[in-house]
Each structure stands twice: as C-alpha cells, then as structure tokens.
Protein backbone atom coordinates (compact mmCIF):
# COMPACT_ATOMS: atom_id res chain seq x y z
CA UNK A 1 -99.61 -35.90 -84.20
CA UNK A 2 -102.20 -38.49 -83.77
CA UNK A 3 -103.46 -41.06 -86.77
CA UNK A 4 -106.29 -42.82 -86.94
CA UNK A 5 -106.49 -46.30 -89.68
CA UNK A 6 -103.08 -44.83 -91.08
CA UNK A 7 -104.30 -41.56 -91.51
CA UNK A 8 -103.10 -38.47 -89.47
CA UNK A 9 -105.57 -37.03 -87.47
CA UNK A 10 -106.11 -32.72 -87.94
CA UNK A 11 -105.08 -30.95 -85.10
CA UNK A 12 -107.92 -30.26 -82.40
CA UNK A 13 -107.09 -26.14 -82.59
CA UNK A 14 -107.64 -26.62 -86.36
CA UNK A 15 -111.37 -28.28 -86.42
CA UNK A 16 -113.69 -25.93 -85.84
CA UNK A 17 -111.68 -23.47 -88.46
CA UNK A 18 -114.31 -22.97 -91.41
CA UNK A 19 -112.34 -20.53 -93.41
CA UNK A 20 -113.21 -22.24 -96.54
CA UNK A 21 -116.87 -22.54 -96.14
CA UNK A 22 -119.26 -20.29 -97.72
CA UNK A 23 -122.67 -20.96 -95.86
CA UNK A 24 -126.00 -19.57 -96.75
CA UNK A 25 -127.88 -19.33 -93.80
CA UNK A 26 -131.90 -19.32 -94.58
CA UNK A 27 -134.11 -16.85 -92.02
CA UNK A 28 -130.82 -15.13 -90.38
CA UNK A 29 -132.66 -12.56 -88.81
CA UNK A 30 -134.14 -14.50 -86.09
CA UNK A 31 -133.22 -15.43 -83.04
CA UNK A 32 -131.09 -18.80 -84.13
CA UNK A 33 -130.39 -17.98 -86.74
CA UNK A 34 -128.18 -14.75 -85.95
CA UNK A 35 -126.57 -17.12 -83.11
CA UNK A 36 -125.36 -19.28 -85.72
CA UNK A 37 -124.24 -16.55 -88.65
CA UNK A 38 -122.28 -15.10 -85.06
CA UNK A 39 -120.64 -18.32 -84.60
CA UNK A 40 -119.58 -19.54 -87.94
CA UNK A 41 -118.43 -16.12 -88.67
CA UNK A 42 -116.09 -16.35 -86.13
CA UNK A 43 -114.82 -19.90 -86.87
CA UNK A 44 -113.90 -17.72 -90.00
CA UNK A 45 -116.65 -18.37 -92.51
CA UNK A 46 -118.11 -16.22 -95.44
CA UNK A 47 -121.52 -15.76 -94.72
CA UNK A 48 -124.42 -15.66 -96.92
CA UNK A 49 -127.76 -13.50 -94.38
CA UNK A 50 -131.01 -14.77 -95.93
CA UNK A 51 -134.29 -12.63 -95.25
CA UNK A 52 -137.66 -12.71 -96.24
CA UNK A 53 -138.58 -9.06 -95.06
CA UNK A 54 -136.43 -7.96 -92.07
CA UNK A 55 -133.84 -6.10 -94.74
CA UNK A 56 -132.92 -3.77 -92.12
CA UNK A 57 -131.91 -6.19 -89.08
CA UNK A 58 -130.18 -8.09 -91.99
CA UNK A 59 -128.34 -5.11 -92.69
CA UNK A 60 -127.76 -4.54 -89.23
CA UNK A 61 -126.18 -8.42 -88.90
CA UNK A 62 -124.15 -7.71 -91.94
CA UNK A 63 -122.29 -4.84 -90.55
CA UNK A 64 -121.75 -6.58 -87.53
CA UNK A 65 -120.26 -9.33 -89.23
CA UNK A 66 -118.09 -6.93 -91.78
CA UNK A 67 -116.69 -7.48 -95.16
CA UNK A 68 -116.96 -11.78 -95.01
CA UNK A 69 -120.95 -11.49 -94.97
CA UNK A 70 -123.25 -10.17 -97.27
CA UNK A 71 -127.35 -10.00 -97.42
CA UNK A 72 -129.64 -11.84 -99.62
CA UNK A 73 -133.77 -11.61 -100.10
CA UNK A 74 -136.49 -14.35 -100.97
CA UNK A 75 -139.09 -16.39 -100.33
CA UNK A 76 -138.04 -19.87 -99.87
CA UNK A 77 -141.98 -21.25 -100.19
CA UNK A 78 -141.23 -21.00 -104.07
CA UNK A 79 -139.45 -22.28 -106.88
CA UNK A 80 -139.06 -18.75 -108.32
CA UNK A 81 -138.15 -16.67 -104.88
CA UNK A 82 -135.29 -19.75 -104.49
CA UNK A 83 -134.70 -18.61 -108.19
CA UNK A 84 -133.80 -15.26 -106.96
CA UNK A 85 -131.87 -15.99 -104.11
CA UNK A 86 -129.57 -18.18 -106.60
CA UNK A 87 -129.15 -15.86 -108.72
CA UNK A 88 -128.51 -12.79 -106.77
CA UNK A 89 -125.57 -15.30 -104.82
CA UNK A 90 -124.28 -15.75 -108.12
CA UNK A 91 -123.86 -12.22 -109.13
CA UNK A 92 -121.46 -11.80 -106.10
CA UNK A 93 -119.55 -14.51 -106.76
CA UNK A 94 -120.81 -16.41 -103.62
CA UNK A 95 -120.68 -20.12 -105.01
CA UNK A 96 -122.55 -22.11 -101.46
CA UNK A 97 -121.03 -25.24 -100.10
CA UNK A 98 -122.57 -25.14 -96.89
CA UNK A 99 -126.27 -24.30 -96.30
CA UNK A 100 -128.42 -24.11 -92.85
CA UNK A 101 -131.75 -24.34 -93.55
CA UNK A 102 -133.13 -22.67 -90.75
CA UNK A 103 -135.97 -20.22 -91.63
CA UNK A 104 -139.44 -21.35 -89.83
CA UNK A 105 -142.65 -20.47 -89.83
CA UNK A 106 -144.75 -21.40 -85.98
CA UNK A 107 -147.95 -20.23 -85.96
CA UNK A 108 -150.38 -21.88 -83.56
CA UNK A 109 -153.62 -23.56 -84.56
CA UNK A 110 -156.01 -26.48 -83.18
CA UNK A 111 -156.46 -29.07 -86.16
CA UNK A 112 -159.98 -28.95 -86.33
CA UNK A 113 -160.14 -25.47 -87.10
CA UNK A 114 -157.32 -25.16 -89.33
CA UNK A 115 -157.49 -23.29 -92.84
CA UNK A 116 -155.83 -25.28 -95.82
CA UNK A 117 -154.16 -22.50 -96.46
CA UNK A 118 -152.37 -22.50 -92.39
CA UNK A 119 -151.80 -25.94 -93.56
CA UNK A 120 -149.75 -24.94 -97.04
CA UNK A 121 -148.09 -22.12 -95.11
CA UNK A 122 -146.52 -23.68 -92.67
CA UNK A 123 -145.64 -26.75 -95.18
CA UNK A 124 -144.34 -24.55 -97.68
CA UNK A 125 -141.74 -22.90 -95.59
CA UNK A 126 -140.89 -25.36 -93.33
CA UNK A 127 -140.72 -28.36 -95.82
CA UNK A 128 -141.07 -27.40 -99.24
CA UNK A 129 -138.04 -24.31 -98.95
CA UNK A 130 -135.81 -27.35 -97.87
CA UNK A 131 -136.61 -29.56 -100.63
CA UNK A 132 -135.81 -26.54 -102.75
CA UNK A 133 -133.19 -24.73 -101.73
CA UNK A 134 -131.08 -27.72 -100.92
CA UNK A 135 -131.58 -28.63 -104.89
CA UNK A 136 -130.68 -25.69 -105.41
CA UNK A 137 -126.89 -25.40 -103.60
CA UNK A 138 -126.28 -29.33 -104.21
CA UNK A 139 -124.87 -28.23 -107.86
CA UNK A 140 -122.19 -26.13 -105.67
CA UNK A 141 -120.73 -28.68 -103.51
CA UNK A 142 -119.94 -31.36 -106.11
CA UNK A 143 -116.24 -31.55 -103.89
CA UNK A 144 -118.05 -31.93 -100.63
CA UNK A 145 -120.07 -29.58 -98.29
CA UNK A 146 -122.63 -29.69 -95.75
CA UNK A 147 -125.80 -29.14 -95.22
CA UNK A 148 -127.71 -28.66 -91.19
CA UNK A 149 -131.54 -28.30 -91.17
CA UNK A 150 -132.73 -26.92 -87.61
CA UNK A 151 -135.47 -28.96 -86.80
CA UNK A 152 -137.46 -29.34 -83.65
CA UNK A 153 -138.27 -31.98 -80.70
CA UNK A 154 -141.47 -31.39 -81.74
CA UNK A 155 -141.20 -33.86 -84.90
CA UNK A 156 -140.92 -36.47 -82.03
CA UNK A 157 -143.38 -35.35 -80.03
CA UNK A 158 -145.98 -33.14 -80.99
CA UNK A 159 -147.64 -29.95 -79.13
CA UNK A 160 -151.60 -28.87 -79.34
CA UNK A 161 -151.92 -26.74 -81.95
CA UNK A 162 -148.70 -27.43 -83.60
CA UNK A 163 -149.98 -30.59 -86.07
CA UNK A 164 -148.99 -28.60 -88.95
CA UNK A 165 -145.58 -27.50 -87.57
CA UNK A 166 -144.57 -30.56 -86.22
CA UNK A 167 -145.50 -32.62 -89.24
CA UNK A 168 -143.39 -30.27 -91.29
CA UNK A 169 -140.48 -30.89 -88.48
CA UNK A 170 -141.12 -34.86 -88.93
CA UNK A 171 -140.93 -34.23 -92.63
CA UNK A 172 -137.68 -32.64 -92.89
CA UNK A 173 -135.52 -35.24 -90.49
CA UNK A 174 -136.61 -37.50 -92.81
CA UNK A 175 -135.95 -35.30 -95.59
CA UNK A 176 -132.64 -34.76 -94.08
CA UNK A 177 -131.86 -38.43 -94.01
CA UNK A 178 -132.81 -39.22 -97.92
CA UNK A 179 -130.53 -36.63 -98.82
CA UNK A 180 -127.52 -37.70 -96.61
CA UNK A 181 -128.09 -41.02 -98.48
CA UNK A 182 -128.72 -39.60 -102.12
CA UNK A 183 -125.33 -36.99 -101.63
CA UNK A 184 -122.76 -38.60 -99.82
CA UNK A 185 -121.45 -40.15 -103.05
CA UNK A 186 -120.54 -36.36 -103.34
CA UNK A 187 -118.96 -35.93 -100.36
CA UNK A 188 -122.13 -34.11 -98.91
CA UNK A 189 -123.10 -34.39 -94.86
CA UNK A 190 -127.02 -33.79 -94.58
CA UNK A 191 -127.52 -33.27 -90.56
CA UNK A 192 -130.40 -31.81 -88.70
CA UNK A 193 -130.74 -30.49 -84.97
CA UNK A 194 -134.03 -30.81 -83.35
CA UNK A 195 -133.95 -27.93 -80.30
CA UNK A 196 -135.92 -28.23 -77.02
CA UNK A 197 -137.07 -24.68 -75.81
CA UNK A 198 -135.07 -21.58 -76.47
CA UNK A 199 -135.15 -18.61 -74.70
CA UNK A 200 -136.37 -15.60 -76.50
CA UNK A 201 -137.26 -11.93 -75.58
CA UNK A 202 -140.12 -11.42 -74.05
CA UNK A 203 -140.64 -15.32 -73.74
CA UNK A 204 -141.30 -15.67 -69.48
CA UNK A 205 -144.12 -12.98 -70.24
CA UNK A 206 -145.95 -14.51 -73.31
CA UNK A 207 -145.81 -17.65 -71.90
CA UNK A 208 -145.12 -18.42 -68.13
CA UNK A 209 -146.59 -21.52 -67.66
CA UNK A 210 -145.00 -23.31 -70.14
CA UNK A 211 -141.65 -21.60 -69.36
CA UNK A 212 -142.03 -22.77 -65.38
CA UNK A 213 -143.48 -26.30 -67.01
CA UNK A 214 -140.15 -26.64 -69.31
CA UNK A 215 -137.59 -25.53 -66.55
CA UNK A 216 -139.43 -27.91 -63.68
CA UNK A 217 -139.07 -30.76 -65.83
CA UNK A 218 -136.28 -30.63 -68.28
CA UNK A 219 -133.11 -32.31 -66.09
CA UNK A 220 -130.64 -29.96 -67.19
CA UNK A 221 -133.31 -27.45 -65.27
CA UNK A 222 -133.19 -24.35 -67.85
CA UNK A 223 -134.39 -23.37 -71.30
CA UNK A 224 -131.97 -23.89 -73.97
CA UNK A 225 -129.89 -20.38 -75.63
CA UNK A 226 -129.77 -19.79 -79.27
CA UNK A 227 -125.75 -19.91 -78.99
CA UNK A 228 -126.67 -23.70 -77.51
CA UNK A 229 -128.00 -24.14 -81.07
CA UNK A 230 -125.16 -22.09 -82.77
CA UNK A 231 -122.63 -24.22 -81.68
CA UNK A 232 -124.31 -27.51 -82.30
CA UNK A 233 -124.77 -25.93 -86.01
CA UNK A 234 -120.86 -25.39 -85.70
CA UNK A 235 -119.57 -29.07 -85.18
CA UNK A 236 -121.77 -30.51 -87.41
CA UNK A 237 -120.49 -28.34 -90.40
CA UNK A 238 -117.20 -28.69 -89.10
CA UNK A 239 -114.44 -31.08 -89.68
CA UNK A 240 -114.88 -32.53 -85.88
CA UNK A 241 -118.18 -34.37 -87.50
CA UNK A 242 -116.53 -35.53 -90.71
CA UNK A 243 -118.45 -39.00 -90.77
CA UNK A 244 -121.26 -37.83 -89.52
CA UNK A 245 -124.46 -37.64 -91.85
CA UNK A 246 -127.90 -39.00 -91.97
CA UNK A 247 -127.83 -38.19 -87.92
CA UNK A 248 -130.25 -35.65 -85.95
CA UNK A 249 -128.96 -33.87 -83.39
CA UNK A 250 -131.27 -33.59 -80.31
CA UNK A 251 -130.21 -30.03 -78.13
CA UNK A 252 -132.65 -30.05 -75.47
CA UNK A 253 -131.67 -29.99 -71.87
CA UNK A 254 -131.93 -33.85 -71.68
CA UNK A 255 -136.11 -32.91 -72.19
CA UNK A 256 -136.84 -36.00 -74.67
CA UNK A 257 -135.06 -38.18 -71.67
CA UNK A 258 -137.82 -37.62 -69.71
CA UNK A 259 -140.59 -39.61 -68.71
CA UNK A 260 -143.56 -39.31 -70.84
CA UNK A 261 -145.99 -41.98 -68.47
C-alpha cells in the first residue's frame, strides 16, 4: 500500500466508492442531471431526484435506480419551495452531505429586449437556488461533504442572447469559490464544472449550424455526452479529489483552448 506525507494512501478500486454519500441532486430530470444520479448511483450512493414538475420522469428515474433513491418536489427560486424540499428530505430520514446543484433555466433573449422579469427568472434559478439550497444542506455536513455546481463555459465567454444566463453562470463559480473558502473549516469541498456543448435529443435538428460550428472547431472534434459530465460530477465528490475545492472544472472538448482572434 502506498503513503503519501506518512499517511497511507486508499486503494485506487476503493475511490470512486460513494456508499456513504447521500446526494441531493437539484433538476434530475434532465438530461445531466439523470447522467449523474446514473453514475453516483452506481458508485453506490443514496440518491435524493429533485423536480420542479416532471414528477413522472422522476418517478420513472427512481425506479430505475431502486430502493437507494427516492423523489423530491420544489422550486429552488424560493426560500419557501427550498423550505419544502428540506423538509420533505427530513421526513425520510435523508440527512444530505453531498449536493449537485444542477437545475438550470436557458432561455434565449437579446439584452435589449429583455423583460425584468427574463432577467429575475433566469437569476433566480440559476443563482439564487444555489445560494439557497446550499444554506440549506451546509447544517448536514458539519463532518465533511461536498458540494458540485454544474456551471457553464459560458460564464467565461458569453453567447448572444445568453447575458442573463451567462451572468448567472459567472455568478455561481464565484459563488462556488466563497463557499469553498467560508466551509472548508468544516471539511466541505465547493467545486463547479463548467460544460462545453452537450449532445441532446433532437439537438443536430434545432440547431445545425451551431452543432457543425462546435464540432469543426472544438479539437477534441465532437460535442460533449451528459455521462462526460456525470463522471466529472463523480471525481469531484469522490475521495480521488480530496484536496480539491475552490476549483472549476472545465469539460469541453479542449473548446476554451481555442483561439478566440
């Protein structure tokens, strides 16, 4: 067995095991975020499915994942619907110590014609809902946890018609980075992931020019895959990134080393 500083090193077959983690996973029944529930479920984690008003592919992830998994319902734009989430974890028993704060809203709309109220959306759930919900489960993980917000590239460099989204993006890596500083006293990791392009259903159709655009210039040549995201998600609440916190996570096909001249 290997030691680092004195201390032994934990087995590589044994790092990715998160059979004591109970993660609540914000917006589960989207496309990411059912990649990651897959993954840490199978790196043996109870799994906490957070909806705003897909209950029935929620309940369709649940089954899938079995007994280990359970369903819970809010809004995450409010203090109250985070309120409600709490509580309903706490009726089950289902104390969090690992959270990925992954719900998203990315609706599209040029600046100058933007409504205050695209503005708050978009603000609310992509910025505020972190602020809260992380408040929220920090109570729980007084012995250590971990926390991954999926960001985007986008909070580097922005997109027409995305000011509002990629603000909120900007927002929560910093976010991410004052509460890796204010929690590690607690043994806390605060990490984010900002993802490049990721393939969806239906995606080459709605959009084929920026689909050819993306896959002609990113150098790894292809859009990313949810389970690309998923797995990032799984070594940063894992034990492989034990002293890592404070960092974002950049999973884009090598896109941001491109050449913006």
């Amino acid at each position: 067995m290997l030691r680092m500083e004195g201390k032994i090193m934990e087995p590589v077959n044994t790092l990715l095991d998160l059979s004591d983690a109970r993660i609540l996973i914000t917006g589960a029944t989207g496309n990411i975020g059912s990649a990651i529930a897959r993954r840490v479920s199978q790196a043996g984690a109870r799994v906490a499915l957070h909806y705003r008003t897909n209950a029935a592919r929620a309940t369709q992830l649940q089954e899938e994942l079995g007994s280990q998994s359970m369903t819970v319902q809010g809004d995450l734009s409010n203090a109250a619907g985070v309120s409600h989430i709490f509580q309903a974890l706490d009726d089950a028993s289902f104390t969090v110590n690992a959270l990925v704060n992954n719900a998203a809203d990315q609706s599209v709309a040029a600046l100058e014609h933007m409504s205050y109220e695209q503005w708050r959306q978009v603000l609310a759930t992509n910025l505020d809902s972190i602020f809260l919900i992380s408040q929220a489960a920090l109570p729980g993980m007084v012995d250590g946890g971990s926390i991954v917000n999926i960001s985007s590239i986008e909070a580097l460099d922005p997109a027409p018609g995305h000011s509002h989204y990629a603000t909120s993006k900007a927002g929560m890596n910093m976010l991410t980075r004052a509460l890796a500083l204010e929690s590690g006293g607690a043994g806390v990791r605060v990490n984010s992931i900002s993802p490049g392009l990721i393939r969806r259903e239906g995606i080459e159709n709605d959009w084929p020019e920026g689909v050819a655009r993306w896959q002609e210039r990113a150098p790894l040549t292809r859009m990313g895959e949810a389970a690309d995201v998923a797995d990032a998600a799984l070594f940063l609440l894992s034990d492989a990134a034990r002293w890592i916190s404070g960092a974002n996570l950049v999973v884009d096909g090598g896109m941001s080393a491109q050449s913006k001249w």
